[in-house]
C-alpha atoms as a PDB file:
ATOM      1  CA  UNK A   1     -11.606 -13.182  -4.688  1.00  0.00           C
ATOM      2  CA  UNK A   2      -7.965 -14.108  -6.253  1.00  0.00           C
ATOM      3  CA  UNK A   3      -8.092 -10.115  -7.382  1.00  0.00           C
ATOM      4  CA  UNK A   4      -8.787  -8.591  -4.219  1.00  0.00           C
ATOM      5  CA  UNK A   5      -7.022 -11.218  -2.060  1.00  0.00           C
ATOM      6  CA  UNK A   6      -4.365  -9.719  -0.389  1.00  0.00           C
ATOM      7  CA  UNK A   7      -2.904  -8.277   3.371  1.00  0.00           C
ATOM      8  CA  UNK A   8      -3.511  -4.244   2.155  1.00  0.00           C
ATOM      9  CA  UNK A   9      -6.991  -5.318   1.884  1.00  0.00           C
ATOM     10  CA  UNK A  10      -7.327  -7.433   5.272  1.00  0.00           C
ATOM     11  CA  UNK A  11      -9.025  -5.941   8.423  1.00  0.00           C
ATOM     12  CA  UNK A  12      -5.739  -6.575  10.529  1.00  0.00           C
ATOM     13  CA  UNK A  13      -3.344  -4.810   7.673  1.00  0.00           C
ATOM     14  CA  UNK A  14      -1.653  -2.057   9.787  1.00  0.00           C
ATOM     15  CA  UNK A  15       0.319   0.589   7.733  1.00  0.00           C
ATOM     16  CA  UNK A  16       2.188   3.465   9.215  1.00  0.00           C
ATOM     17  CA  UNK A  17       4.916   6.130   8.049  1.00  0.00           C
ATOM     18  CA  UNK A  18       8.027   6.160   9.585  1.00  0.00           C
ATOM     19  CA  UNK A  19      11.457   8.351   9.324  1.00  0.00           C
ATOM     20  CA  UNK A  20      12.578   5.391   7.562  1.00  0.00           C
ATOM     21  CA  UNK A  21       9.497   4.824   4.978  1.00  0.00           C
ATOM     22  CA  UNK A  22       6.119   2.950   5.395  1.00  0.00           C
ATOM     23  CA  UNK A  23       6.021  -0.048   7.699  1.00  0.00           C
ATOM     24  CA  UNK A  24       3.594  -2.544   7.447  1.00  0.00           C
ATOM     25  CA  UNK A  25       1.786  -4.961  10.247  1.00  0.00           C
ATOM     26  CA  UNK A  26      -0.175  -7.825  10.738  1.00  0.00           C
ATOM     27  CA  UNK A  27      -1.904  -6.660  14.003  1.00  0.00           C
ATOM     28  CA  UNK A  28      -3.285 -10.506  14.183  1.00  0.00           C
ATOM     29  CA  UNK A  29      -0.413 -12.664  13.235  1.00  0.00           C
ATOM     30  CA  UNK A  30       1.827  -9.835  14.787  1.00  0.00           C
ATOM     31  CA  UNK A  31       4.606  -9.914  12.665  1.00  0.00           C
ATOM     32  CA  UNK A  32       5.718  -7.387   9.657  1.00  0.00           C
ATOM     33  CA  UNK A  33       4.025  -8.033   6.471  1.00  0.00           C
ATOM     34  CA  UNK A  34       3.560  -6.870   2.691  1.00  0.00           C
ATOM     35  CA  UNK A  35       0.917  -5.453   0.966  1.00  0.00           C
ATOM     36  CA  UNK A  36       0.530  -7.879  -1.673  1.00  0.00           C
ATOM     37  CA  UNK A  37       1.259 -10.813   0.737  1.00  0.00           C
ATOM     38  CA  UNK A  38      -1.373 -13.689   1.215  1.00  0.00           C
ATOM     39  CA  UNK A  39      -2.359 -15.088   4.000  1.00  0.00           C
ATOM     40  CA  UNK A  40      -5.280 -17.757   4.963  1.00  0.00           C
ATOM     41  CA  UNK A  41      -6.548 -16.006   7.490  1.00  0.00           C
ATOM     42  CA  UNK A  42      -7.490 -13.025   5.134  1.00  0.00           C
ATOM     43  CA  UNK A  43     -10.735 -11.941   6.181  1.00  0.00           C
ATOM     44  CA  UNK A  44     -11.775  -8.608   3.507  1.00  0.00           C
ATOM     45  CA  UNK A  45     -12.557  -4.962   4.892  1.00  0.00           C
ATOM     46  CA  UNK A  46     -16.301  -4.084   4.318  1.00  0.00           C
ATOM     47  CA  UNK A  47     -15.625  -1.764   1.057  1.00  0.00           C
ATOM     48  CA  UNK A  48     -13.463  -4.988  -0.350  1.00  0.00           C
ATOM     49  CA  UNK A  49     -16.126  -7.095   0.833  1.00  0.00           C
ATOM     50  CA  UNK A  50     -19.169  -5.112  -1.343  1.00  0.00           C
ATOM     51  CA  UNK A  51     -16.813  -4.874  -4.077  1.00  0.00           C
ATOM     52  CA  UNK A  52     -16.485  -8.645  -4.350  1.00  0.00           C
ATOM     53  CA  UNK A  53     -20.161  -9.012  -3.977  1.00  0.00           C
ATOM     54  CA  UNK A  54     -20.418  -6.714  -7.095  1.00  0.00           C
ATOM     55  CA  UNK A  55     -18.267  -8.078  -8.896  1.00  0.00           C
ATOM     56  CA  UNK A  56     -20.269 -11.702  -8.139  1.00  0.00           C
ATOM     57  CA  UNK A  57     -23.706 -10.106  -9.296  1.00  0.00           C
END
């Protein structure tokens, strides 16, 4: 998990491209965010999810 643990991988990371460069969301917390911030609330998109479960096996 501590590899793949991060916002850009969370369900509620929200990234778009403005005039002014890439802005990023939390869409849950609602507040601006990082891609390589951690939260606890982190819950893993499906692809992130099966990769973790391969990397388990």
């Amino acid at each position: 998990m501590k590899d793949f643990h991060c916002c850009a991988t969370c369900i509620h990371f929200i990234s778009e491209k403005t005039k002014n460069g890439m802005f990023y969301k939390c869409k849950r917390l609602g507040f601006q965010t990082a891609p390589t911030y951690k939260f606890n609330c982190w819950n893993p998109k499906e692809n992130v999810r099966k990769l973790m479960e391969k990397e388990n096996q």
